[in-house]
N, C-alpha and C. Protein backbone atom coordinates (compact mmCIF):
# COMPACT_ATOMS: atom_id res chain seq x y z
N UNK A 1 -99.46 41.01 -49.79
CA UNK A 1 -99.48 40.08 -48.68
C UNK A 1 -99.80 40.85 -47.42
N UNK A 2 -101.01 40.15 -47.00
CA UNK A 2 -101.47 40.94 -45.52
C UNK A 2 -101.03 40.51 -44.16
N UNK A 3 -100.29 40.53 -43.29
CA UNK A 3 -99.92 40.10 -41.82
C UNK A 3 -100.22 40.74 -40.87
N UNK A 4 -101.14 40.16 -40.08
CA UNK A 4 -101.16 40.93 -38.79
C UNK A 4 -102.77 40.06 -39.03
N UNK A 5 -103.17 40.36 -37.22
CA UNK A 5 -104.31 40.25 -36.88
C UNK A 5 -104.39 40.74 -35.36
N UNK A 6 -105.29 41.20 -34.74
CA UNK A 6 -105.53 41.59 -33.64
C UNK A 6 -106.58 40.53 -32.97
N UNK A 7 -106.76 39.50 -33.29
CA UNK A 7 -107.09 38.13 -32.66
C UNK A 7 -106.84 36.98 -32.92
N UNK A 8 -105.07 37.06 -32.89
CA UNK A 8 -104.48 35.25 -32.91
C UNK A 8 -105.06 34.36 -32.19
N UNK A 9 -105.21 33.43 -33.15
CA UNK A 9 -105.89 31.78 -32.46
C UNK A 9 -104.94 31.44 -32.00
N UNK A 10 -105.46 30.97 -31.22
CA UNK A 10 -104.38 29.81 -30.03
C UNK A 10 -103.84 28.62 -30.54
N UNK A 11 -104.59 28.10 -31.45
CA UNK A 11 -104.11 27.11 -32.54
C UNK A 11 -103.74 27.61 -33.84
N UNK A 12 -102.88 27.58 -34.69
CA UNK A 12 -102.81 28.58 -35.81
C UNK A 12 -103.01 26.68 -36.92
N UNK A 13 -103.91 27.04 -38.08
CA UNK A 13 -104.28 25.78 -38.58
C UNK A 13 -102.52 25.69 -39.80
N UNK A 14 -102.22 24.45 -39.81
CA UNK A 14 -101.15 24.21 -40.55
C UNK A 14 -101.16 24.86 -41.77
N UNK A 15 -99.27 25.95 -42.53
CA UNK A 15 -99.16 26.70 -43.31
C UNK A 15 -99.61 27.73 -43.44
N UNK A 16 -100.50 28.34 -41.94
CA UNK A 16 -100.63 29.37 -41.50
C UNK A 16 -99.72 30.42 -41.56
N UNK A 17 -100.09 31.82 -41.72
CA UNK A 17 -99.21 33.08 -40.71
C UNK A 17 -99.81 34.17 -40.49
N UNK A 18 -99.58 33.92 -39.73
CA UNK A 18 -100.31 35.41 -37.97
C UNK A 18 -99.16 36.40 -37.62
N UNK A 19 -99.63 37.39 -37.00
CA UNK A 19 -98.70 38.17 -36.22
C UNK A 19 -99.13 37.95 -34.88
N UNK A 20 -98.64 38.02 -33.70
CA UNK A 20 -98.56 38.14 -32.40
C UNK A 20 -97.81 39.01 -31.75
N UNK A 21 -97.96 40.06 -30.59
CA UNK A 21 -97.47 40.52 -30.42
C UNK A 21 -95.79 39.91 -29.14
N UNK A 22 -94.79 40.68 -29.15
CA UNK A 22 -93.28 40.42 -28.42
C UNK A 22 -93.63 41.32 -27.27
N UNK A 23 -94.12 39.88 -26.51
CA UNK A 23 -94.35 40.55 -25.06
C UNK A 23 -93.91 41.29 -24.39
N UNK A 24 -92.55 40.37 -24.00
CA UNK A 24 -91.09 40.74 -23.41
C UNK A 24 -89.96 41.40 -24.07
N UNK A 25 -90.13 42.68 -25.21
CA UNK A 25 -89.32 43.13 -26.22
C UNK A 25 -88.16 43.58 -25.68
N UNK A 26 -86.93 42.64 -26.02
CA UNK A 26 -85.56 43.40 -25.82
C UNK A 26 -85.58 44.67 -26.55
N UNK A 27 -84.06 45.20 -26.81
CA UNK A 27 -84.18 46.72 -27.67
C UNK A 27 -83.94 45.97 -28.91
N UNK A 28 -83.01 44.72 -29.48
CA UNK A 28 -82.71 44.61 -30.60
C UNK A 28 -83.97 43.75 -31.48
N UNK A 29 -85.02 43.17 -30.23
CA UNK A 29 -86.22 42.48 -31.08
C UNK A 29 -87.03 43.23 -31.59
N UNK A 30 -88.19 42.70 -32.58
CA UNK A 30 -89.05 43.18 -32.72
C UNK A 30 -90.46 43.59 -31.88
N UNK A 31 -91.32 44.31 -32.36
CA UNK A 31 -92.65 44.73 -31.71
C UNK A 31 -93.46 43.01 -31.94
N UNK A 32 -93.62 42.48 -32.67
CA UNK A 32 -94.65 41.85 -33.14
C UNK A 32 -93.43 40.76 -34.21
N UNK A 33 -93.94 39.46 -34.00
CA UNK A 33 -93.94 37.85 -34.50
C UNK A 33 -94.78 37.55 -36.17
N UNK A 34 -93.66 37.04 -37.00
CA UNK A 34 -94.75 36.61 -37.46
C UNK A 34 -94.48 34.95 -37.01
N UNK A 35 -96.37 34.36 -36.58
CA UNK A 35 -96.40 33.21 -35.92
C UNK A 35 -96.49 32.15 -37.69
N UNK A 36 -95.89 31.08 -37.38
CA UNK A 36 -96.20 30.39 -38.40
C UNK A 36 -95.90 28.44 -38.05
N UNK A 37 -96.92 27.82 -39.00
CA UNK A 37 -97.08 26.39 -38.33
C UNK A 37 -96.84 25.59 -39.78
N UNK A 38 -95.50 24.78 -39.16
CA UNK A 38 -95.05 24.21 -40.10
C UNK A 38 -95.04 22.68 -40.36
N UNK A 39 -94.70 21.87 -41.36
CA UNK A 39 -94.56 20.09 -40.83
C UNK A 39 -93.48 19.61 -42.03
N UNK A 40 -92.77 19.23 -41.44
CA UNK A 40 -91.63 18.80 -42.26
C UNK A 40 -92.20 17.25 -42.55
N UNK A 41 -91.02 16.82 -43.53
CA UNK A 41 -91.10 15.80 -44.40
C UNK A 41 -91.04 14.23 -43.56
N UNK A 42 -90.40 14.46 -42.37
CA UNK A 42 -91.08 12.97 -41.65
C UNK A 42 -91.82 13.25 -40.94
N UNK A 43 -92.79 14.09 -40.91
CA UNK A 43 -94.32 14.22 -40.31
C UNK A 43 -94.33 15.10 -38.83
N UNK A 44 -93.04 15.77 -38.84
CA UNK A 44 -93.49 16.54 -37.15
C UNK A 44 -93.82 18.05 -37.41
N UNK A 45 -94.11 18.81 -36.48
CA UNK A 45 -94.70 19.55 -36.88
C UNK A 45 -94.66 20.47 -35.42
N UNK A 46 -94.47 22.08 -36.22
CA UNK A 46 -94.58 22.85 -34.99
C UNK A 46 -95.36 24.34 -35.07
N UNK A 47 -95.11 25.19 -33.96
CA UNK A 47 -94.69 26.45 -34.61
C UNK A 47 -94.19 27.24 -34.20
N UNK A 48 -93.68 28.54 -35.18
CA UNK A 48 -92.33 29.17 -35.37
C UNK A 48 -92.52 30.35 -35.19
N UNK A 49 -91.53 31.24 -34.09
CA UNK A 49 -92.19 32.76 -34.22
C UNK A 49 -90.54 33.46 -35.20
N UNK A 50 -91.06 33.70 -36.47
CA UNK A 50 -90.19 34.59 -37.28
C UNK A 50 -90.15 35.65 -37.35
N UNK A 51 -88.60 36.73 -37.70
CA UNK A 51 -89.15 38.00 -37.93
C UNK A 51 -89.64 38.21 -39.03
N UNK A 52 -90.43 39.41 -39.56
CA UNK A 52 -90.60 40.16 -40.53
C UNK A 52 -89.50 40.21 -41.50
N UNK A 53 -88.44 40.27 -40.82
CA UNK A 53 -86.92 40.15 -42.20
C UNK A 53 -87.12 39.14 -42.67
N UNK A 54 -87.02 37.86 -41.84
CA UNK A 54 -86.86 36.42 -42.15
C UNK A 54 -88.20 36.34 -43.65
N UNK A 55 -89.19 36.65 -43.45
CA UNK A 55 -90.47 36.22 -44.30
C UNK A 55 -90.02 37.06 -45.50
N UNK A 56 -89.66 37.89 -44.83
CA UNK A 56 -89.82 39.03 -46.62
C UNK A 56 -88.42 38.50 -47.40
N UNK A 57 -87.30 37.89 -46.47
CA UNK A 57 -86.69 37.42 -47.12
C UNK A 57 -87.12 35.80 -47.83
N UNK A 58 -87.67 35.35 -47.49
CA UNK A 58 -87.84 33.94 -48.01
C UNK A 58 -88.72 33.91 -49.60
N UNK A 59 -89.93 34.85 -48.99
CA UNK A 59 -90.39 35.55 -49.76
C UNK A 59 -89.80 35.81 -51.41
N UNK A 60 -89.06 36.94 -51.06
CA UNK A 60 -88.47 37.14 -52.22
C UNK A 60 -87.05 36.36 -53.13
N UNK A 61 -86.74 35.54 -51.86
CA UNK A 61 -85.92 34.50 -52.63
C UNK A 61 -86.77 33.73 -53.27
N UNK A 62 -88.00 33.42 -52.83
CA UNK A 62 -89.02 32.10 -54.25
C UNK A 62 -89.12 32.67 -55.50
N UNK A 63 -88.88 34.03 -55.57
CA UNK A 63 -89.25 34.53 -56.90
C UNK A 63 -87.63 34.70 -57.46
N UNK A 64 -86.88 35.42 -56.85
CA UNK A 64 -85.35 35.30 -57.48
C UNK A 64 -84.39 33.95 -57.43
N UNK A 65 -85.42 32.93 -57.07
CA UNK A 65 -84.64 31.92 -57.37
C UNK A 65 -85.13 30.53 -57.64
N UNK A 66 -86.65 31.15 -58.13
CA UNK A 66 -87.33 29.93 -58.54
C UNK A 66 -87.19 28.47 -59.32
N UNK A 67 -85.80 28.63 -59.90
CA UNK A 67 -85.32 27.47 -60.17
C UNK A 67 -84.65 26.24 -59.44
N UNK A 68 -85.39 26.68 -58.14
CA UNK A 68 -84.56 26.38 -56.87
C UNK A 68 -86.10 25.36 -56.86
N UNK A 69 -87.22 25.84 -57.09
CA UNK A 69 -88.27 25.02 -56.57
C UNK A 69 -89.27 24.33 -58.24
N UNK A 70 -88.66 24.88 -59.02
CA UNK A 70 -89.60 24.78 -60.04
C UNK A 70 -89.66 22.87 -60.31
N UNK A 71 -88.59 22.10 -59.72
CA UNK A 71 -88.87 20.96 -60.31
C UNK A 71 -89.78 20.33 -59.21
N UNK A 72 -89.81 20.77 -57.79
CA UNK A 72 -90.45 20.16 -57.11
C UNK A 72 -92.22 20.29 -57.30
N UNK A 73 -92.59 20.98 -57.79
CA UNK A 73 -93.96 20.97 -57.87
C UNK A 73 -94.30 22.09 -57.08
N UNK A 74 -96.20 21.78 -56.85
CA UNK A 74 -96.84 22.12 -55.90
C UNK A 74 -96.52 21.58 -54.38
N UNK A 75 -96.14 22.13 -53.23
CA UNK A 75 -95.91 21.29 -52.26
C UNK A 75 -96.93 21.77 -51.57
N UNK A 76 -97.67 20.73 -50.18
CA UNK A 76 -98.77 20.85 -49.68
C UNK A 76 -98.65 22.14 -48.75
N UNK A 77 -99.74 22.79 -48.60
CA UNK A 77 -99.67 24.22 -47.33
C UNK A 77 -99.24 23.64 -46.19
N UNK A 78 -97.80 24.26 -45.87
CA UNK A 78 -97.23 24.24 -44.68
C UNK A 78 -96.18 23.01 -44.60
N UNK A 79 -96.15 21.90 -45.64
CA UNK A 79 -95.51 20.74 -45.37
C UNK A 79 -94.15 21.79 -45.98
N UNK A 80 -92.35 21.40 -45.63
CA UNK A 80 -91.52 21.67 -45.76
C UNK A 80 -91.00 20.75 -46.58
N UNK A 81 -90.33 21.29 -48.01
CA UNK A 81 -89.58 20.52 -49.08
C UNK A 81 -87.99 21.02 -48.94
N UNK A 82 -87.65 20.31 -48.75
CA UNK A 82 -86.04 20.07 -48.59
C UNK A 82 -85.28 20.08 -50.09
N UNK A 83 -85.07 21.60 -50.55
CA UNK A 83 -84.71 21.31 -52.01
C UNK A 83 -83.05 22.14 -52.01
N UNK A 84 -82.66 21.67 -53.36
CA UNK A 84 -81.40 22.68 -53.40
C UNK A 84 -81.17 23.82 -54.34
N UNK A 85 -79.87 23.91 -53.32
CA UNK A 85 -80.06 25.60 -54.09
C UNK A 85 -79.00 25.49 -55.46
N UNK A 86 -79.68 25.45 -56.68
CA UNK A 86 -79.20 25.33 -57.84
C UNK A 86 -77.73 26.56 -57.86
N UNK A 87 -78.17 27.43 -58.23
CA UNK A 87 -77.48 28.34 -58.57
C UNK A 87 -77.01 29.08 -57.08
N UNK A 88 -76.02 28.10 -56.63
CA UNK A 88 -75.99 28.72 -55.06
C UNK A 88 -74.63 29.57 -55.29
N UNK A 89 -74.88 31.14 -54.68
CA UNK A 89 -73.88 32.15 -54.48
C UNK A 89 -72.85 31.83 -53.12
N UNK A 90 -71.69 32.67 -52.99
CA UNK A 90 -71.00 32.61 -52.07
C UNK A 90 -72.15 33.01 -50.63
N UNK A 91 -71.41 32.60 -49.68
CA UNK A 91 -72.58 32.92 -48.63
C UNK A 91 -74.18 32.22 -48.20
N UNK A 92 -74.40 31.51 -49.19
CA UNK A 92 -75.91 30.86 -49.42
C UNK A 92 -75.84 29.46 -48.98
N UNK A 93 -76.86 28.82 -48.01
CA UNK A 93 -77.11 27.69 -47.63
C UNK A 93 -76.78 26.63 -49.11
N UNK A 94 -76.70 25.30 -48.82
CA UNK A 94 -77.20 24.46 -49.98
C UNK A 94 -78.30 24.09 -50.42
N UNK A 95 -79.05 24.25 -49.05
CA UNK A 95 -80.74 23.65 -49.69
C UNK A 95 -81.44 25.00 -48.71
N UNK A 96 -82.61 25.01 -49.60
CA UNK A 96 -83.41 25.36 -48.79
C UNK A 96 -84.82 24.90 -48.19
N UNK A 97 -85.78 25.15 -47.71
CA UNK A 97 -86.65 24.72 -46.83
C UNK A 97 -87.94 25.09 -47.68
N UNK A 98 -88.68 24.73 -48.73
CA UNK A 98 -89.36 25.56 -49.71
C UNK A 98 -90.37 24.87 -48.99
N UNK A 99 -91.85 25.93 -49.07
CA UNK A 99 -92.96 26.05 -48.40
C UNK A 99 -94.01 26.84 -49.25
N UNK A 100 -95.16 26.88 -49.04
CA UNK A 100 -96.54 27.67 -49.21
C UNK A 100 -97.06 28.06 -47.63
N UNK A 101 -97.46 29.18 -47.73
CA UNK A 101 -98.42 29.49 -46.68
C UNK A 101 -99.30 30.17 -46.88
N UNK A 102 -100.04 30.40 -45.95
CA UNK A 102 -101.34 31.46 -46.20
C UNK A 102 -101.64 32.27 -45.15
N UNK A 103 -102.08 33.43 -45.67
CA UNK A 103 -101.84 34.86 -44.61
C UNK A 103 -103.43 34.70 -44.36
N UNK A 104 -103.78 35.63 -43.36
CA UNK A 104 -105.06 36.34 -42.83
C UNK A 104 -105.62 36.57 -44.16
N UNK A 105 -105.20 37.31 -45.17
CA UNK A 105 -106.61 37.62 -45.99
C UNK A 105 -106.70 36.26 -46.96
N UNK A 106 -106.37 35.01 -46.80
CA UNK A 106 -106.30 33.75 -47.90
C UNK A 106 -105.51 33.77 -48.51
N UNK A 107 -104.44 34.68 -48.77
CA UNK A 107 -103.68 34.63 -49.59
C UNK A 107 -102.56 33.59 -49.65
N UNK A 108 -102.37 32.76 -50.79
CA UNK A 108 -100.60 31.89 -50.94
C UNK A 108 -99.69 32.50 -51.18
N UNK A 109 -98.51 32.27 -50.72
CA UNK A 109 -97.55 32.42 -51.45
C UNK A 109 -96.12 31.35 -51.04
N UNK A 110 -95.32 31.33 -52.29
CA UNK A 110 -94.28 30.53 -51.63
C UNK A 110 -93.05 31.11 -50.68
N UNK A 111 -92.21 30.69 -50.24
CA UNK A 111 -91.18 30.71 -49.46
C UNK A 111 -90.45 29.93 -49.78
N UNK A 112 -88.86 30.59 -49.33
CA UNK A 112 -87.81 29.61 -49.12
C UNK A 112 -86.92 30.37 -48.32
N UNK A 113 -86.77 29.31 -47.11
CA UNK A 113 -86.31 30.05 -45.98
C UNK A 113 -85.46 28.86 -46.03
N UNK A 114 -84.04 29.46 -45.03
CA UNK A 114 -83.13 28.67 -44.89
C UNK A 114 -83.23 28.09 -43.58
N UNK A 115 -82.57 26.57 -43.40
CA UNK A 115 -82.78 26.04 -42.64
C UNK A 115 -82.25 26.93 -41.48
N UNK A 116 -81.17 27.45 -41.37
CA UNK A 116 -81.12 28.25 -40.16
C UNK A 116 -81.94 29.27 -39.56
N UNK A 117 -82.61 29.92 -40.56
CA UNK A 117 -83.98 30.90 -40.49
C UNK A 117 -84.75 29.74 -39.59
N UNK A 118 -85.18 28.52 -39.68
CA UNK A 118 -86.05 28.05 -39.09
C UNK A 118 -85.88 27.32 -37.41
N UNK A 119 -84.33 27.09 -37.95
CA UNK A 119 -83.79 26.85 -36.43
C UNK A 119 -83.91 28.51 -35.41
N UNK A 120 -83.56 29.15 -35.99
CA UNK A 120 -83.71 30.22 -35.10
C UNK A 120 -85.27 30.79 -34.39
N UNK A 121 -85.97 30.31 -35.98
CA UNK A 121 -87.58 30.83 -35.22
C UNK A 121 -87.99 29.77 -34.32
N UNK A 122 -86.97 28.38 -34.57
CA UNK A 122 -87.75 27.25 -33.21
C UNK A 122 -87.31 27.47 -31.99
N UNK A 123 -86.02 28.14 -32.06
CA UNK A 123 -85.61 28.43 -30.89
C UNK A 123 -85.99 29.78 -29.91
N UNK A 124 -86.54 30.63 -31.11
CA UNK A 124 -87.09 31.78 -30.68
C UNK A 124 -88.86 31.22 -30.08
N UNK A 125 -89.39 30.17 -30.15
CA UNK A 125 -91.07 29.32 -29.97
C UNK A 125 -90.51 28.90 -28.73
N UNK A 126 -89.28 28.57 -28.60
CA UNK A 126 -88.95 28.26 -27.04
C UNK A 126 -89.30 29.41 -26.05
N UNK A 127 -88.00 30.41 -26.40
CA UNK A 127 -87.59 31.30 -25.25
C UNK A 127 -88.38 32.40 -25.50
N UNK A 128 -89.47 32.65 -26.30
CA UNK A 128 -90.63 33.96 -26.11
C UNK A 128 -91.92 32.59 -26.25
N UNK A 129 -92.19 31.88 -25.62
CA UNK A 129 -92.91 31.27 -25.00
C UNK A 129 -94.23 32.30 -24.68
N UNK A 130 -93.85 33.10 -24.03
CA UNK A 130 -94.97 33.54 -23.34
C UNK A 130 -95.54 34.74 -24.46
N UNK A 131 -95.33 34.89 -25.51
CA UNK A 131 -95.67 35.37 -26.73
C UNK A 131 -97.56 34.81 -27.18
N UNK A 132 -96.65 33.01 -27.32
CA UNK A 132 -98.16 32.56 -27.78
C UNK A 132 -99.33 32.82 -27.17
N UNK A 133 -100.36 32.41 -27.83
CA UNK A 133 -101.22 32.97 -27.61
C UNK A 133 -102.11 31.95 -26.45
N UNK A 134 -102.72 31.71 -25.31
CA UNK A 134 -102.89 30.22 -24.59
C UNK A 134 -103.85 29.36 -25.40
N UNK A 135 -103.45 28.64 -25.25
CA UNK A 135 -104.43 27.42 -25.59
C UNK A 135 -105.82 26.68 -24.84
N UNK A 136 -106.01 27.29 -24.03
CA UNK A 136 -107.17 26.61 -23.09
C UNK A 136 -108.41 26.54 -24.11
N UNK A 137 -109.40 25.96 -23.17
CA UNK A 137 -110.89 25.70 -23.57
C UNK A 137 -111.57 27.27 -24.22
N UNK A 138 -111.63 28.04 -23.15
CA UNK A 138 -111.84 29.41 -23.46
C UNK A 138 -111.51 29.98 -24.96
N UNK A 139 -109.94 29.77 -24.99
CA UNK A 139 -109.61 30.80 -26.05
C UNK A 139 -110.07 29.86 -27.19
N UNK A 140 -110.19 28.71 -27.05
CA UNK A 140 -110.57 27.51 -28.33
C UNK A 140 -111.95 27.97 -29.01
N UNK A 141 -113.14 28.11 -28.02
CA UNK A 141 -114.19 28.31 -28.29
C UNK A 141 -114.35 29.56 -28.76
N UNK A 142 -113.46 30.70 -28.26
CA UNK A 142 -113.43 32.23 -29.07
C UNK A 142 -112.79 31.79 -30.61
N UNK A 143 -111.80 30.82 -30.74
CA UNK A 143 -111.72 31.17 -32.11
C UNK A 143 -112.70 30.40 -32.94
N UNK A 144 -113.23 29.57 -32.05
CA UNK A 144 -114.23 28.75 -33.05
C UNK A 144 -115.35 29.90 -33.50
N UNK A 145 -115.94 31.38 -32.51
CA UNK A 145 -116.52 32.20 -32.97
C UNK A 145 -116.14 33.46 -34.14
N UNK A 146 -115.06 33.22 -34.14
CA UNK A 146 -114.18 34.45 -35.05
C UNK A 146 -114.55 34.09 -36.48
């Protein structure tokens, strides 16, 4: 799995993930975001700046706990499935937030991030704001050239 790019779109297309760089880096944040655009199950839709822990963890929970997603199917890139956690340990959410996305080089893979993982990256799309990347006319037409 490849992350990073040195020319984030200003729009990231849904079930996306980018890196961006942490403008304003406290000491305990990271250098760099991973950016990601999500849409939950009654149709809203945002996006999320996560860390690197958060992904590699979600990451590797789809594979150690794939019985967590195996009845739901294929779910669409980027839409959020609200499933549970079968074999849930002490410490572990009840459901999790199961997803597909796709990195810079095309690649899928699944996820399952916990709903608090996602509250935190919405709240982190708030207050590093000035992270994203702008949205104007300008930067639109550069990514339409990329």
């Amino acid at each position: 799995m490849s992350l990073g790019s040195d020319k984030p779109r200003a729009r990231l297309p849904m079930g996306h993930i980018d890196v961006i760089e942490n403008k304003n880096k406290k000491d305990e944040e990271p250098a760099r975001w991973a950016r990601i655009r999500l849409e939950y199950e009654d149709g809203t839709e945002g996006t999320f700046l996560f860390t690197f822990q958060d992904t590699m963890n979600a990451l590797s929970r789809a594979y150690t706990q794939s019985e967590d997603i195996a009845h739901v199917g294929k779910v669409k890139l980027g839409h959020v499935a609200v499933v549970g956690n079968a074999n849930r340990k002490e410490g572990e959410p009840e459901t999790w937030a199961h997803t597909r996305l796709r990195d810079e080089d095309g690649s899928e893979n699944t996820f399952l991030f916990s709903l608090a993982e996602i509250e935190a990256a919405a709240e982190r799309t708030v207050s590093q704001s000035e992270d994203l990347p702008p949205e104007g006319i300008l930067q639109k037409l550069q990514d339409l050239l990329d």
